[in-house]
N, C-alpha and C. Protein backbone atom coordinates (compact mmCIF):
# COMPACT_ATOMS: atom_id res chain seq x y z
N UNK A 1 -15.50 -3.15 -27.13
CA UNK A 1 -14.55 -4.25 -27.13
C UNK A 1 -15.14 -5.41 -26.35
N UNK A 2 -15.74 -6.41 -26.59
CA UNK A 2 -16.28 -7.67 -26.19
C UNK A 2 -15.94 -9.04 -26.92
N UNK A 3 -15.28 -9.21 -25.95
CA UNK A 3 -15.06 -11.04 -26.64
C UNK A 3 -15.06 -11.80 -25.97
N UNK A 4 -15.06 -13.06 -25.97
CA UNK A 4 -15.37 -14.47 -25.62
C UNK A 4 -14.06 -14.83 -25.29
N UNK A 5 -13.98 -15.77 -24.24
CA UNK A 5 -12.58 -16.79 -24.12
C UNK A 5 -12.91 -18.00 -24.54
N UNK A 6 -12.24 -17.72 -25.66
CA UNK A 6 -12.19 -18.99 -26.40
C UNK A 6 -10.91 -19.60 -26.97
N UNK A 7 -10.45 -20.16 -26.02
CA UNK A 7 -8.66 -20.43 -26.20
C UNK A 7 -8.62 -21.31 -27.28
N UNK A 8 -7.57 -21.04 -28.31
CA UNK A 8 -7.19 -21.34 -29.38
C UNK A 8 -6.61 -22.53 -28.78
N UNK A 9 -6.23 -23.71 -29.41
CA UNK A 9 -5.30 -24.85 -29.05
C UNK A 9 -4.25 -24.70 -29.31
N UNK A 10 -3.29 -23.96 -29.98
CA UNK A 10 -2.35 -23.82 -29.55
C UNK A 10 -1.71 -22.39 -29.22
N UNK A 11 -2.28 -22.13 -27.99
CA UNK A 11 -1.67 -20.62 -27.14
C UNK A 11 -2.18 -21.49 -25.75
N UNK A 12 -1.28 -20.82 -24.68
CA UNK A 12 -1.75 -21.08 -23.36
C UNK A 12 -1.91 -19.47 -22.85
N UNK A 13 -3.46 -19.07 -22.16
CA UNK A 13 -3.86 -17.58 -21.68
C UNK A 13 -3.66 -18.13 -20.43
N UNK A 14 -3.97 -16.38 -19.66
CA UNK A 14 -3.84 -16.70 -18.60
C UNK A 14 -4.15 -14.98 -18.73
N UNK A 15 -5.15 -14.28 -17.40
CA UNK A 15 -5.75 -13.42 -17.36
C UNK A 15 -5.14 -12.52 -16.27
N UNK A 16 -4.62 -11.20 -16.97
CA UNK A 16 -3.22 -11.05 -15.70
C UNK A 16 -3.51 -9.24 -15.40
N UNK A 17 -4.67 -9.16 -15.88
CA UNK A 17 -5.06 -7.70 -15.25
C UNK A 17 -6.85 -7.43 -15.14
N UNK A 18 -7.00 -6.56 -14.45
CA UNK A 18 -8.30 -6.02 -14.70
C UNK A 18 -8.67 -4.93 -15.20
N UNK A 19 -9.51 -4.27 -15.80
CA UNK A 19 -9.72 -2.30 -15.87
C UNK A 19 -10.91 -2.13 -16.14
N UNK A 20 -11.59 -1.05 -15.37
CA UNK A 20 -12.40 -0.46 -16.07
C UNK A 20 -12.15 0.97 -16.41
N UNK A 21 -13.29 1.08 -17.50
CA UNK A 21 -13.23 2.21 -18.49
C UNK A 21 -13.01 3.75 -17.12
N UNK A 22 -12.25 4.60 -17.66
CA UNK A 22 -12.30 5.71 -16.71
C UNK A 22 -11.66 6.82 -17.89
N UNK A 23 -12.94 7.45 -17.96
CA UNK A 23 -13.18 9.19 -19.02
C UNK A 23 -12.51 8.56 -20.40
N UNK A 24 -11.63 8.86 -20.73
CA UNK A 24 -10.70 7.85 -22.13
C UNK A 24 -9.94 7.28 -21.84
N UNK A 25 -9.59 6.47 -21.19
CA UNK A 25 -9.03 5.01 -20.57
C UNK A 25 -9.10 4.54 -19.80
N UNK A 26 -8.27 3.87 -18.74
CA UNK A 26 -8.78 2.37 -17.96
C UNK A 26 -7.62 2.92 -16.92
N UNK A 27 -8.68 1.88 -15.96
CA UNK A 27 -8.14 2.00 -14.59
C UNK A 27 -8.18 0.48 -14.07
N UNK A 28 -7.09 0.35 -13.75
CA UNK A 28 -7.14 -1.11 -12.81
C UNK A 28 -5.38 -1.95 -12.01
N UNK A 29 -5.82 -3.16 -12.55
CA UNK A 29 -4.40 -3.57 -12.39
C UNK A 29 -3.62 -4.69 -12.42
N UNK A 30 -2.60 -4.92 -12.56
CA UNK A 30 -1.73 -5.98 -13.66
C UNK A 30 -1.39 -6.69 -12.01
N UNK A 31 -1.03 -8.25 -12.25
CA UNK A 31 -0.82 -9.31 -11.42
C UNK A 31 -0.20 -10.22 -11.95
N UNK A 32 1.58 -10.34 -11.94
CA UNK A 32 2.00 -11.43 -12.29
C UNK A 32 2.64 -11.92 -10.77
N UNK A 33 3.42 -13.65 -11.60
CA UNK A 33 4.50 -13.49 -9.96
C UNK A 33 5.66 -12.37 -9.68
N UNK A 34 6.53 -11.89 -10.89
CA UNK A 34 7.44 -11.33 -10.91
C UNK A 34 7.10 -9.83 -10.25
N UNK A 35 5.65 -9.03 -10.39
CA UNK A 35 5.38 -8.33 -10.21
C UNK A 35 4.74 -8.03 -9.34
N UNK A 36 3.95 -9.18 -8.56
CA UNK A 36 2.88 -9.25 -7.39
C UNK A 36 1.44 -8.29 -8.25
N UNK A 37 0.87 -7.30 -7.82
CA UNK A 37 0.10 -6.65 -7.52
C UNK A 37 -0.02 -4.94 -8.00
N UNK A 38 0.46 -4.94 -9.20
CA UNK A 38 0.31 -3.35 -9.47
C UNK A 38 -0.44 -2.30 -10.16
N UNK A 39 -0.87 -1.19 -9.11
CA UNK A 39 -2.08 -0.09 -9.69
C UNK A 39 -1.49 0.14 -11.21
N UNK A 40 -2.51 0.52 -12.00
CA UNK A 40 -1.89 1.40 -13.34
C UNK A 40 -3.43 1.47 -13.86
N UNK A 41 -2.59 2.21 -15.01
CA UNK A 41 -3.55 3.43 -15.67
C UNK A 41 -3.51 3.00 -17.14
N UNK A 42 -4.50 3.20 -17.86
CA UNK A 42 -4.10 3.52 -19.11
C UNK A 42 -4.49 4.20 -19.86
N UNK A 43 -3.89 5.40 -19.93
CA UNK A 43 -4.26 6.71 -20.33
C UNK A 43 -3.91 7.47 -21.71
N UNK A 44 -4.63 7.77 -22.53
CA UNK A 44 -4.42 8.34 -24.40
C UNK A 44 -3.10 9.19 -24.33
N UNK A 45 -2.46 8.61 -25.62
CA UNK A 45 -1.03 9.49 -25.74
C UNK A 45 -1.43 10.09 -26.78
N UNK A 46 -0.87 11.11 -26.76
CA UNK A 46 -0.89 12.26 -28.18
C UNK A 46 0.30 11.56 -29.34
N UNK A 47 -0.42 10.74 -30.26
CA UNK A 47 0.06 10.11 -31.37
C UNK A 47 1.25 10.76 -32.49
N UNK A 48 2.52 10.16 -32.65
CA UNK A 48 3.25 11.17 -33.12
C UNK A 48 3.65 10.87 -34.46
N UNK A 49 2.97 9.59 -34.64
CA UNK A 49 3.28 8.75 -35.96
C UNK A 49 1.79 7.39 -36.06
N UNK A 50 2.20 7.13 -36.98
CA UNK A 50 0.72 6.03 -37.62
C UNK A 50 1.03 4.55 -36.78
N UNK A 51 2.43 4.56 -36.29
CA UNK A 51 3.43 3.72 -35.65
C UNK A 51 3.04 3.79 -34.31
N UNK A 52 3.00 4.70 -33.83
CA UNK A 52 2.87 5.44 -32.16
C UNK A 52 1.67 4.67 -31.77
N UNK A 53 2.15 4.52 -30.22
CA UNK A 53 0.83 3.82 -29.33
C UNK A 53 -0.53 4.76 -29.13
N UNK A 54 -1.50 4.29 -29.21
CA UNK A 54 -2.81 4.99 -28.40
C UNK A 54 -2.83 5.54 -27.48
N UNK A 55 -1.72 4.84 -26.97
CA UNK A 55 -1.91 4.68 -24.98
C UNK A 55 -0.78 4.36 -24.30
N UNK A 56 -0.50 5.24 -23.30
CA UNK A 56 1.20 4.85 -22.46
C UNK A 56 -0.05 4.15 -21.39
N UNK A 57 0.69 2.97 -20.66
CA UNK A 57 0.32 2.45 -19.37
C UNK A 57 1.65 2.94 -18.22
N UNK A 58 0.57 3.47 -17.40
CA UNK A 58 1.61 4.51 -16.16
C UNK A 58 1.30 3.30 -14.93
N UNK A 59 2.29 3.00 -13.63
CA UNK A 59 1.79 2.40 -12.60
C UNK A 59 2.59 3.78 -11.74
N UNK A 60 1.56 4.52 -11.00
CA UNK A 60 1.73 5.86 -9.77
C UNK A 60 2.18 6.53 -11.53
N UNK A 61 3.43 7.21 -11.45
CA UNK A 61 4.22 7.86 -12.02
C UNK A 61 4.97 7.54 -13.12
N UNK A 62 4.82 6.10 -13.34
CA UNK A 62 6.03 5.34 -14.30
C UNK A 62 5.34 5.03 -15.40
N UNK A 63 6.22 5.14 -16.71
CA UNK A 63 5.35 4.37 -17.62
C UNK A 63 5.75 3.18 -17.50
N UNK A 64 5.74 1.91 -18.06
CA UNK A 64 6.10 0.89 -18.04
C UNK A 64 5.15 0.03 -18.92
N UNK A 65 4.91 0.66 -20.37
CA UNK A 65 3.81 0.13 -21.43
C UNK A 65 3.26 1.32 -22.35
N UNK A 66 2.78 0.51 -23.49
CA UNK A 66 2.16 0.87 -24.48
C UNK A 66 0.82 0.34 -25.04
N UNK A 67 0.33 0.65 -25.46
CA UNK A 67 -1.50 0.05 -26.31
C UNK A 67 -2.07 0.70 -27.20
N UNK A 68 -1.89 -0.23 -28.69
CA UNK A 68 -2.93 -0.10 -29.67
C UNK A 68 -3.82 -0.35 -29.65
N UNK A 69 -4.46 0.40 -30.68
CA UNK A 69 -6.28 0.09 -30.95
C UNK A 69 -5.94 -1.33 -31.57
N UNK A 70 -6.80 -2.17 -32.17
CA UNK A 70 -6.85 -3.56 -33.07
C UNK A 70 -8.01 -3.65 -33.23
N UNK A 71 -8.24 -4.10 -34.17
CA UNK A 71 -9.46 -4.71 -34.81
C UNK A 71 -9.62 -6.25 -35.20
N UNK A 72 -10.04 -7.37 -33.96
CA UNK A 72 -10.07 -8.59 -34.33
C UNK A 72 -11.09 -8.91 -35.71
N UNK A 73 -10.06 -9.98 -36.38
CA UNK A 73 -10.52 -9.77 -38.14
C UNK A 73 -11.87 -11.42 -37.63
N UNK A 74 -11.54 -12.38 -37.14
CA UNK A 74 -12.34 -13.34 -37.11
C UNK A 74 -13.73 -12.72 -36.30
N UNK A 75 -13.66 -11.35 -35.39
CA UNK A 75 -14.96 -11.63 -34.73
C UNK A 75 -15.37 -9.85 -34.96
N UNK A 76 -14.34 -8.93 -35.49
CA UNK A 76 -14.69 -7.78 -36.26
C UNK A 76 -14.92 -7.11 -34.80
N UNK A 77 -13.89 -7.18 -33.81
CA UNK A 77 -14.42 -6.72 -32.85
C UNK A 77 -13.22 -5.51 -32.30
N UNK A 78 -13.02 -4.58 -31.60
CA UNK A 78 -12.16 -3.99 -31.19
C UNK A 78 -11.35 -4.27 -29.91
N UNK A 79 -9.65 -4.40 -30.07
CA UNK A 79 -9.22 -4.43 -28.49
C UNK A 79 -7.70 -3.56 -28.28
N UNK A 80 -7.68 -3.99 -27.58
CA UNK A 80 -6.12 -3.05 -27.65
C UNK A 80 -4.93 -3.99 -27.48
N UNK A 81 -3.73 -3.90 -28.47
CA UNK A 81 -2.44 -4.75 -27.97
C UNK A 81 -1.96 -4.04 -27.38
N UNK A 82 -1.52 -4.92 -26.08
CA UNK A 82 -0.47 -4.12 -25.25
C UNK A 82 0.57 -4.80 -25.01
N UNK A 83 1.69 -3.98 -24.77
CA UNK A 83 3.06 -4.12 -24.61
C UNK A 83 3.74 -3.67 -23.36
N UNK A 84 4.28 -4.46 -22.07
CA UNK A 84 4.46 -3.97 -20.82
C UNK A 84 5.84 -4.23 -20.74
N UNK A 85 7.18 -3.15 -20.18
CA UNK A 85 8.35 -3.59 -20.62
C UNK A 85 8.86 -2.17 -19.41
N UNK A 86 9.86 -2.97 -18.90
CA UNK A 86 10.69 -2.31 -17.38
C UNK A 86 12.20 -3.17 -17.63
N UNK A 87 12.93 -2.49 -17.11
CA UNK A 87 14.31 -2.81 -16.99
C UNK A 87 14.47 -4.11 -15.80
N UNK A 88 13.70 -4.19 -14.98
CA UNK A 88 13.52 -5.45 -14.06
C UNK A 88 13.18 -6.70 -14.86
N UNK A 89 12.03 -7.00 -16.33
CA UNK A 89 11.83 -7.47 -16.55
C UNK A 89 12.70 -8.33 -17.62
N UNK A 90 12.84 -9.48 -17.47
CA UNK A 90 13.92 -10.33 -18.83
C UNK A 90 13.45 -9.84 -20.36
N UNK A 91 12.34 -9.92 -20.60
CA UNK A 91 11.66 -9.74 -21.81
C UNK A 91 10.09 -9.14 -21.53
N UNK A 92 9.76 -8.18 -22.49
CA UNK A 92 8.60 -7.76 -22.90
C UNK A 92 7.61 -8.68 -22.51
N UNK A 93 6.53 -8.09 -21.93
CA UNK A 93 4.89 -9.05 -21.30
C UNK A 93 3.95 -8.27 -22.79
N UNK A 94 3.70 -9.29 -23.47
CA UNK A 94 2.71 -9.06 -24.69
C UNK A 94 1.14 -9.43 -24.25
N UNK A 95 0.30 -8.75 -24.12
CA UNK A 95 -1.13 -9.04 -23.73
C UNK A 95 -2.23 -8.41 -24.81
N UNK A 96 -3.27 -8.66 -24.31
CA UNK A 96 -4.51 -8.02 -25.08
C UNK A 96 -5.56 -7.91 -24.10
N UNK A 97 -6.09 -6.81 -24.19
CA UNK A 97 -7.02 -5.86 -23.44
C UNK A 97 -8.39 -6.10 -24.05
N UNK A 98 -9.83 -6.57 -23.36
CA UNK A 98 -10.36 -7.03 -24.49
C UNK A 98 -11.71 -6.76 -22.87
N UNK A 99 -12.65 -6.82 -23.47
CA UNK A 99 -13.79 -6.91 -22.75
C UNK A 99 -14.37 -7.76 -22.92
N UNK A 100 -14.66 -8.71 -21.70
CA UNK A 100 -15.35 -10.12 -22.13
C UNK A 100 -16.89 -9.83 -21.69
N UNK A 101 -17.55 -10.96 -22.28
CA UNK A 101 -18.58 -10.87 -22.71
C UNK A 101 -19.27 -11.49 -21.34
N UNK A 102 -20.50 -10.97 -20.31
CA UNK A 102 -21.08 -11.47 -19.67
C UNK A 102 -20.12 -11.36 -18.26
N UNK A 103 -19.38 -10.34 -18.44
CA UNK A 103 -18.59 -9.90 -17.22
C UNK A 103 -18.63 -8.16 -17.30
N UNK A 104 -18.29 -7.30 -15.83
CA UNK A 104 -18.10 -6.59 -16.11
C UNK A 104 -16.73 -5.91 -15.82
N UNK A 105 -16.12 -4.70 -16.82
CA UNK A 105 -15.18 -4.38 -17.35
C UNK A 105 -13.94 -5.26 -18.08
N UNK A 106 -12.78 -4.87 -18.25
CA UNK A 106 -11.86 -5.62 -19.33
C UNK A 106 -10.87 -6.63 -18.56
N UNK A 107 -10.44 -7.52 -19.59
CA UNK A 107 -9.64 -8.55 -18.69
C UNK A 107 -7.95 -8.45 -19.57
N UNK A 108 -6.94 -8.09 -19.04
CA UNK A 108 -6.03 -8.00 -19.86
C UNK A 108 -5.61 -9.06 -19.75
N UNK A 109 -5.08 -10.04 -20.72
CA UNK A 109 -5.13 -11.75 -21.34
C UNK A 109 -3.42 -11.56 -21.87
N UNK A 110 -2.10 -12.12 -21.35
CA UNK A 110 -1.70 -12.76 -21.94
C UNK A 110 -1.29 -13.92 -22.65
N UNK A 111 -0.99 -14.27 -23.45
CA UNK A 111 -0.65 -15.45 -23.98
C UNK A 111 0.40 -15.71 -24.78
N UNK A 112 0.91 -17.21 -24.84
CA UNK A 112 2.01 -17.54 -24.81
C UNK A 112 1.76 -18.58 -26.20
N UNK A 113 2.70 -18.83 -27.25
CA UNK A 113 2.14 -20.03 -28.27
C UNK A 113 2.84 -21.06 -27.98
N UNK A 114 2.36 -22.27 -28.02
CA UNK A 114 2.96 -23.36 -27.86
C UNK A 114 4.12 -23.43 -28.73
N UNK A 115 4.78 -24.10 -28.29
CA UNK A 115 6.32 -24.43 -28.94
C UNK A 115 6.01 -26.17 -28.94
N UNK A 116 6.02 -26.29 -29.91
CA UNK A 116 5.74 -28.65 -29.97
C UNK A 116 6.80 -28.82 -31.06
């Protein structure tokens, strides 16, 4: 999974986790304001449908997320969508898990589309 930041003109990113690879998933951790600073995991779920995530994201004990595989079609590259969602939160945090290029390990990227 390697890609470039190359912000589209109309999305605003903003780079709101770190991970590296650990045995079959990732280790690191998510940083918003609402959230400050939190450990998590993201570790392979036993798939129960074609629907079902890859991957629960745990912080200690909790889940609080999900992650597909993806296959970016413009650069044919692999990343994971993720989906981060707690009862504290107003609405779902939509990101993408992606390994950038000329850094090391993954940068989890959300983004937002402009509204004009």
């Amino acid at each position: 999974m390697v890609a470039t930041r190359e912000p589209k003109e109309d999305t605003n990113m903003a780079t709101i986790g770190n991970f590296t690879v650990n045995g079959n998933g990732f280790v690191g951790s998510v940083k918003t304001l609402a959230l400050g600073t939190v450990k998590a995991k993201i570790v392979p779920a036993d798939r129960t449908s074609d629907k079902a995530p890859d991957y629960r994201i745990f912080a200690g004990t909790i889940e609080f997320g999900a992650a597909w595989k993806k296959k970016s079609q413009e650069q044919n590259r692999d990343y994971l969508s993720v989906k981060l969602d707690d009862p504290s939160f107003a609405a779902p945090i939509y990101a993408t898990l992606v390994e950038v290029e000329g850094e090391e390990g993954h940068s989890l990227i959300w983004s937002r589309p402009n509204r004009d």
